[in-house]
Protein backbone atom coordinates (compact mmCIF):
# COMPACT_ATOMS: atom_id res chain seq x y z
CA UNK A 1 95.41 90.13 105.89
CA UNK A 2 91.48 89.78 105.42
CA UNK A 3 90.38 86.52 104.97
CA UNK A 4 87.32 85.73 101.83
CA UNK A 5 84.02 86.61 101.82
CA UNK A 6 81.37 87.04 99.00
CA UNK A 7 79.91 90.11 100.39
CA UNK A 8 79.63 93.37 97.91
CA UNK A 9 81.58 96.45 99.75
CA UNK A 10 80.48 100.29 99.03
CA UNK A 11 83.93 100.20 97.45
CA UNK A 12 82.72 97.66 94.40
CA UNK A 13 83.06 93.50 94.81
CA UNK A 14 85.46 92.49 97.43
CA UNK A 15 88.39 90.50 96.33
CA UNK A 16 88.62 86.97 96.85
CA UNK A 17 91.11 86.34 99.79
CA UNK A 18 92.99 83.72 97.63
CA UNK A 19 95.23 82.26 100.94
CA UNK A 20 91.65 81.01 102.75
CA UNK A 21 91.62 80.91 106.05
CA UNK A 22 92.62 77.49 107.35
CA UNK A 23 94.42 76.56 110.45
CA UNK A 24 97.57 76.09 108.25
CA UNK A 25 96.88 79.20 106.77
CA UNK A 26 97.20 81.00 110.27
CA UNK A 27 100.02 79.18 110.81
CA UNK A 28 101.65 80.28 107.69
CA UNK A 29 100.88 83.80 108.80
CA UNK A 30 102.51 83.66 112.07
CA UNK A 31 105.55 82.13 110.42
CA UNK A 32 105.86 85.03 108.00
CA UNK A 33 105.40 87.77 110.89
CA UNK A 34 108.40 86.39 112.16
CA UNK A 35 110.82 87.94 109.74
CA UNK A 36 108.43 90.90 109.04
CA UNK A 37 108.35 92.00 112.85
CA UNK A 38 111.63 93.95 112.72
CA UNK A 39 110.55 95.91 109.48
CA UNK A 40 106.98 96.66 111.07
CA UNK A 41 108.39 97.79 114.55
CA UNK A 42 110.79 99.51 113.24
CA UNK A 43 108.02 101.62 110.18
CA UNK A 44 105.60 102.40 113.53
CA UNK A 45 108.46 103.45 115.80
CA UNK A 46 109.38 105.95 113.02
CA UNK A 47 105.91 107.28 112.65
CA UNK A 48 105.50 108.15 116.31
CA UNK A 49 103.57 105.14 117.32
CA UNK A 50 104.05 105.11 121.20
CA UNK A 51 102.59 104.98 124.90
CA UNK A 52 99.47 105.83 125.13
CA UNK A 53 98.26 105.63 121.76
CA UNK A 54 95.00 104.23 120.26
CA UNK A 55 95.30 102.54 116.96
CA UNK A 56 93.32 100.61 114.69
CA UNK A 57 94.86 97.64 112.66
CA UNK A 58 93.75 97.17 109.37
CA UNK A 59 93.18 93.77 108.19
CA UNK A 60 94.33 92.20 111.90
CA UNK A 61 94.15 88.72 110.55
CA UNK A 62 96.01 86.26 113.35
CA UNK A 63 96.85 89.47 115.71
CA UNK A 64 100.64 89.61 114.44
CA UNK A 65 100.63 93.21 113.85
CA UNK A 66 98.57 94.23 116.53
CA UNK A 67 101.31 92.10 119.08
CA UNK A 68 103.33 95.25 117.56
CA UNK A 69 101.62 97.74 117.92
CA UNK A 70 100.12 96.90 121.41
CA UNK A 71 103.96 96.62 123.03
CA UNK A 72 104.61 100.18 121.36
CA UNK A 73 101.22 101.66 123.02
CA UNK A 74 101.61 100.17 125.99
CA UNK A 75 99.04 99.30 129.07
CA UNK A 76 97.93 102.56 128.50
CA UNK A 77 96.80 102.76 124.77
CA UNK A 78 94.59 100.75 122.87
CA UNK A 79 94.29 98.53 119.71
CA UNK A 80 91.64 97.80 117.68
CA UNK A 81 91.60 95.66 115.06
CA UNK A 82 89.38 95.63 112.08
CA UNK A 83 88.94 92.16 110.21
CA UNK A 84 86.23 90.40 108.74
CA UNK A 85 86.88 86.50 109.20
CA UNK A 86 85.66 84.98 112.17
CA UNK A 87 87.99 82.18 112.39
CA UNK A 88 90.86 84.39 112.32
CA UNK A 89 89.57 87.05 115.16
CA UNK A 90 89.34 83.66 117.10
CA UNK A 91 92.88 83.12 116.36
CA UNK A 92 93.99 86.46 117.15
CA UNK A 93 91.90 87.19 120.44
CA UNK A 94 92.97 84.10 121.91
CA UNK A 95 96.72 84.93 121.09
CA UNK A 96 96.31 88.16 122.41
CA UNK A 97 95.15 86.33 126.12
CA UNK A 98 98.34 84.01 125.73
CA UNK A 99 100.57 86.90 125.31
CA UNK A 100 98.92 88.83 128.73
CA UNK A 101 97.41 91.87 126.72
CA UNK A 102 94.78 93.62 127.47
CA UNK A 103 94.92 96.55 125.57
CA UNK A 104 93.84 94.91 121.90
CA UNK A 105 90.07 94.24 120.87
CA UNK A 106 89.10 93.01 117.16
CA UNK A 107 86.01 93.95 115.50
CA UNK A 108 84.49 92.16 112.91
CA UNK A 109 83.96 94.64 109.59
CA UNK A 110 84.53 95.16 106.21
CA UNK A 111 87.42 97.59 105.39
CA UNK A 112 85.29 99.40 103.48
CA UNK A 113 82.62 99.48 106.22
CA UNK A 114 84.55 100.89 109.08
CA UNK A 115 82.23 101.13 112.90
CA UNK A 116 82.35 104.84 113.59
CA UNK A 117 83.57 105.26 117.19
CA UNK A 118 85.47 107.32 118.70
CA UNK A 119 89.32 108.77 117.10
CA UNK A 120 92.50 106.94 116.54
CA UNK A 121 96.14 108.19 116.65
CA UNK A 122 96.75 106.08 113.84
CA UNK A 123 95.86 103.54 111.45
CA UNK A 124 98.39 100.76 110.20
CA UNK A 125 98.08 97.82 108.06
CA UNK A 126 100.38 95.36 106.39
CA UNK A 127 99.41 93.36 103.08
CA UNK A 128 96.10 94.47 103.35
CA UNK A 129 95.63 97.57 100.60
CA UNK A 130 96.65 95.34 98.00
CA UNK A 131 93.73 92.89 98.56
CA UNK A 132 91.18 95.69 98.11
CA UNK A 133 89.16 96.97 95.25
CA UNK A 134 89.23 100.88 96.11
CA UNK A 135 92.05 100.83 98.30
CA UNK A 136 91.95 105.03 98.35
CA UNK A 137 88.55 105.59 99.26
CA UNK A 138 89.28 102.97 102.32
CA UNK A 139 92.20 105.08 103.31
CA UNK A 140 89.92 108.48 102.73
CA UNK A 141 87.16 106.83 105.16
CA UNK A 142 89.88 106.05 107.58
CA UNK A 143 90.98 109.57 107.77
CA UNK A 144 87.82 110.49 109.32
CA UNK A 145 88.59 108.08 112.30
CA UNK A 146 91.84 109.27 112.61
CA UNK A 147 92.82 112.39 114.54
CA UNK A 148 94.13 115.42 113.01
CA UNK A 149 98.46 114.88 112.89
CA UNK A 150 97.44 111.32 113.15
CA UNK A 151 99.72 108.48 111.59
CA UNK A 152 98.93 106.31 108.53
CA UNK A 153 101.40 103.48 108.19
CA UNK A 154 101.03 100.65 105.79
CA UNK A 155 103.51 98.36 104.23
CA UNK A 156 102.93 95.96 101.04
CA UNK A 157 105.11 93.69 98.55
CA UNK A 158 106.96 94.78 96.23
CA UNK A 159 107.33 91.86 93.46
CA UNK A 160 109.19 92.82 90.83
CA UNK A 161 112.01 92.73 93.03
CA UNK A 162 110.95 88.89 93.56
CA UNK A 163 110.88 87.90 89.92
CA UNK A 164 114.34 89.82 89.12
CA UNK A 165 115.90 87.40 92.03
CA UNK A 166 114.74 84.26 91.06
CA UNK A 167 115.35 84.33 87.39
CA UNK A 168 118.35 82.29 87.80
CA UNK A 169 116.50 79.70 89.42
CA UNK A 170 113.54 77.65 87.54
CA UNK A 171 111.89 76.13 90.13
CA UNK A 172 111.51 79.76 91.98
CA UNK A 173 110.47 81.86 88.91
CA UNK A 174 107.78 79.53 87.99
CA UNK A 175 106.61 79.67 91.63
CA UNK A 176 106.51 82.87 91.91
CA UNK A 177 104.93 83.54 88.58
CA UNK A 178 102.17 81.12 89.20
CA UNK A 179 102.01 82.92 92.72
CA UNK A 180 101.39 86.55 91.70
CA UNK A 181 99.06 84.95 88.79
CA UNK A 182 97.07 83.33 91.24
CA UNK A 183 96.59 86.94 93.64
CA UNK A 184 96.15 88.99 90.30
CA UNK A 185 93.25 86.46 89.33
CA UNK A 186 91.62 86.80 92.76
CA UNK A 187 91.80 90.66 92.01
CA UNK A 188 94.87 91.31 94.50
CA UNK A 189 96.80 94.30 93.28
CA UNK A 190 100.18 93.12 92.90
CA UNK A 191 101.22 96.34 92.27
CA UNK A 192 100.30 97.87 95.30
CA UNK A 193 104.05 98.43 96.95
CA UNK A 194 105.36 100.85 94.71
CA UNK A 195 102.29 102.36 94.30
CA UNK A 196 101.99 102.84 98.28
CA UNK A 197 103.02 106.97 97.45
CA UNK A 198 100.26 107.47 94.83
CA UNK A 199 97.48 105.84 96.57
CA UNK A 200 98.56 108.20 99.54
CA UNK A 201 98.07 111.06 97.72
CA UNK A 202 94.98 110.23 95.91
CA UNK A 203 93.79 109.56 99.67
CA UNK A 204 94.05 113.37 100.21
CA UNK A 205 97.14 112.70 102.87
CA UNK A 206 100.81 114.37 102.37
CA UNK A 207 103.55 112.96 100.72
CA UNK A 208 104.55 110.06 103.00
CA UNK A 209 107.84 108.89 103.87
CA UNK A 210 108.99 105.62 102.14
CA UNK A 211 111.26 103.21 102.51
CA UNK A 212 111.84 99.62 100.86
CA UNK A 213 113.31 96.92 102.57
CA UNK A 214 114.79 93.48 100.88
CA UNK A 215 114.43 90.63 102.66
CA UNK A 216 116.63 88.00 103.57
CA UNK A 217 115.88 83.79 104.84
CA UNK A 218 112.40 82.80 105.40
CA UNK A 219 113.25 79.30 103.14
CA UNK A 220 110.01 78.17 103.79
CA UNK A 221 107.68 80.56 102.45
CA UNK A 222 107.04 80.13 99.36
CA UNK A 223 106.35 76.57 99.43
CA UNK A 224 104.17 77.48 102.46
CA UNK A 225 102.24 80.04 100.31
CA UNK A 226 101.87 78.11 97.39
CA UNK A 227 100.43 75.21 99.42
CA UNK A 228 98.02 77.44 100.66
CA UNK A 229 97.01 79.09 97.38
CA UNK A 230 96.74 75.71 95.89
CA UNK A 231 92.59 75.07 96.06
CA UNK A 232 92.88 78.23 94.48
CA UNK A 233 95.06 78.20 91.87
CA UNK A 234 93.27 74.48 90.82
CA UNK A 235 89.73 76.47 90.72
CA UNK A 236 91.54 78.99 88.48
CA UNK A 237 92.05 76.23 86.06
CA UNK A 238 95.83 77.09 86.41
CA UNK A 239 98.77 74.67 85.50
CA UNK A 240 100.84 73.20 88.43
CA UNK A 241 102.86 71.16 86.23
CA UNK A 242 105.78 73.37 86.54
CA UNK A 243 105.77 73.11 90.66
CA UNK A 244 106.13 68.94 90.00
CA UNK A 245 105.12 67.05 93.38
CA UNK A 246 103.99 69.42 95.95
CA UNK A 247 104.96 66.68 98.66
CA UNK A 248 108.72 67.05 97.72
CA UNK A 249 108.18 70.81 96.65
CA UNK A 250 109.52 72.59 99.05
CA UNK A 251 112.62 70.29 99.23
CA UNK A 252 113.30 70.92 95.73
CA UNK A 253 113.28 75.13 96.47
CA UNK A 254 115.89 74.74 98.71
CA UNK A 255 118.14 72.36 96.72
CA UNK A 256 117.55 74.75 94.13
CA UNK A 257 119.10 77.97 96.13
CA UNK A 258 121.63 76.02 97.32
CA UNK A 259 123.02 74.59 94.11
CA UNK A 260 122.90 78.41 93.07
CA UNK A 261 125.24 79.69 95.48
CA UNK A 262 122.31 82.87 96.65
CA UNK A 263 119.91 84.45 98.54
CA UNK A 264 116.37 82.92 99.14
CA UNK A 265 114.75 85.16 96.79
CA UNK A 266 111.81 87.31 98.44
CA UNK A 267 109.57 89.92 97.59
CA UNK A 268 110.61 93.32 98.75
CA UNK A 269 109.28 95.10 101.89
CA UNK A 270 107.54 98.94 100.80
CA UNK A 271 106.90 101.01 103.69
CA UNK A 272 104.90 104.55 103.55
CA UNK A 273 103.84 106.69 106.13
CA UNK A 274 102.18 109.74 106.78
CA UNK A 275 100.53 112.06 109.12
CA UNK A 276 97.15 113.80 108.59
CA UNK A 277 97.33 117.55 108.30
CA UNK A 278 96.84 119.40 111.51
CA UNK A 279 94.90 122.24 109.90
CA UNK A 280 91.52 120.07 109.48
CA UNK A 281 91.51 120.50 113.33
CA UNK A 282 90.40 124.04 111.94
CA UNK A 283 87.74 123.10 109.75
């Protein structure tokens, strides 16, 4: 995920990044790549993602999906990840060291302001499109980095799925109602995941190949995402009276799912991908 910043894009304003970009933010994000990782290794290794490869990683944030990618690629590919926040390239460069890779780089860049250098064999993102204002034109600038029969693979949230889950439980629906309120204020699209088809075709690229995944466990993340959207939903003016205590918050969630007799509700996985059309190579 990109992190805030003020800056005007060629796209229109950038988004605020309403989930900051604090140490327990990066935490936060690690903690959710755990339960994502299977889903994301599992979109790339379907899209032809392998040895050899050189990628670039939309939106690299901590590094978690550019871990993927660089085991799939191998010593002898490359990853490059594109991200704008300083603190977080920290994060993710120094994870990359810890983990022995050598193959991963980050650049610091606006999406909409992709470096030109030289061509990818695919670009991948997750829950990155829906945090930007034109996310088409970004993927119509990243087809000119990306080799003809090159692989586009992104993957977003899907929350109506969410909100049909938790309507048996208070306490959930009203966090995640005040949750997608607070992204849809910063100018997230939370509509992004089943719109992941549309935006691919208004990119110019084929039809992709979708798939949506429901998610199961991960008890811990919403209160972990609320607490970090919290300075934002307070400068939003927005009511947290129907969270209660935030200390005993998350303790409340899970007494809640468990009194319930279900699932930890959880926003839905979409996956898309596509390759770019070989005849260009003709142009």
């Amino acid at each position: 995920m990109l992190a805030s910043d003020a800056n005007m894009t060629a796209s229109g304003p950038t988004p605020h990044y309403a989930l900051g970009s604090t140490d327990a933010e990066h935490e936060r994000l690690i903690r959710q790549a755990t339960w994502l990782a299977a889903h994301t290794e599992r979109l790339f290794r379907d899209a032809g993602i392998g040895p050899g490869q050189r990628v670039l990683d939309l939106g690299s944030g901590v590094g978690d999906v550019s871990l993927i990618v660089a085991r799939l690629v191998g010593p002898s590919g490359e990853v490059v990840g594109i991200e704008r926040d300083e603190r977080s390239i920290a994060r993710a460069t120094a994870r990359m060291a810890e983990a022995g890779l050598r193959n991963v780089s980050f650049t610091q860049s606006d999406a909409a302001q992709l470096p030109h250098c030289k061509s990818f064999d695919a670009a991948v993102g997750r829950y990155i499109l829906c945090f930007l204002p034109d996310p088409v034109a970004v993927l119509r600038s990243l087809s000119q980095l990306v080799r003809p029969g090159g692989v586009f693979a992104f993957q977003e949230p899907d929350w109506g799925a969410f909100h049909r889950q938790a309507e048996r439980l208070p306490l959930w629906s009203a966090g995640a109602a005040l949750m997608e309120e607070t992204f849809r204020r910063s100018g997230a699209n939370t509509q992004m995941g089943p719109a992941l088809s549309r935006v691919f075709h208004e990119a110019g690229l084929p039809a992709p190949s979708t798939r949506t995944d429901t998610l199961h466990g991960a008890e811990q993340w919403l209160p972990d995402t609320l607490h970090s959207l919290r300075p934002q939903m307070t400068q939003l003016n927005l009511s947290l009276e129907p969270l209660g205590d935030f200390e005993t918050l998350s303790e409340r969630l899970h007494t809640e799912v468990k009194a319930f007799n279900t699932a930890t509700p959880l926003p839905d996985l979409a996956s898309a991908w596509s390759r770019k059309p070989v005849r260009e190579a003709l142009g």
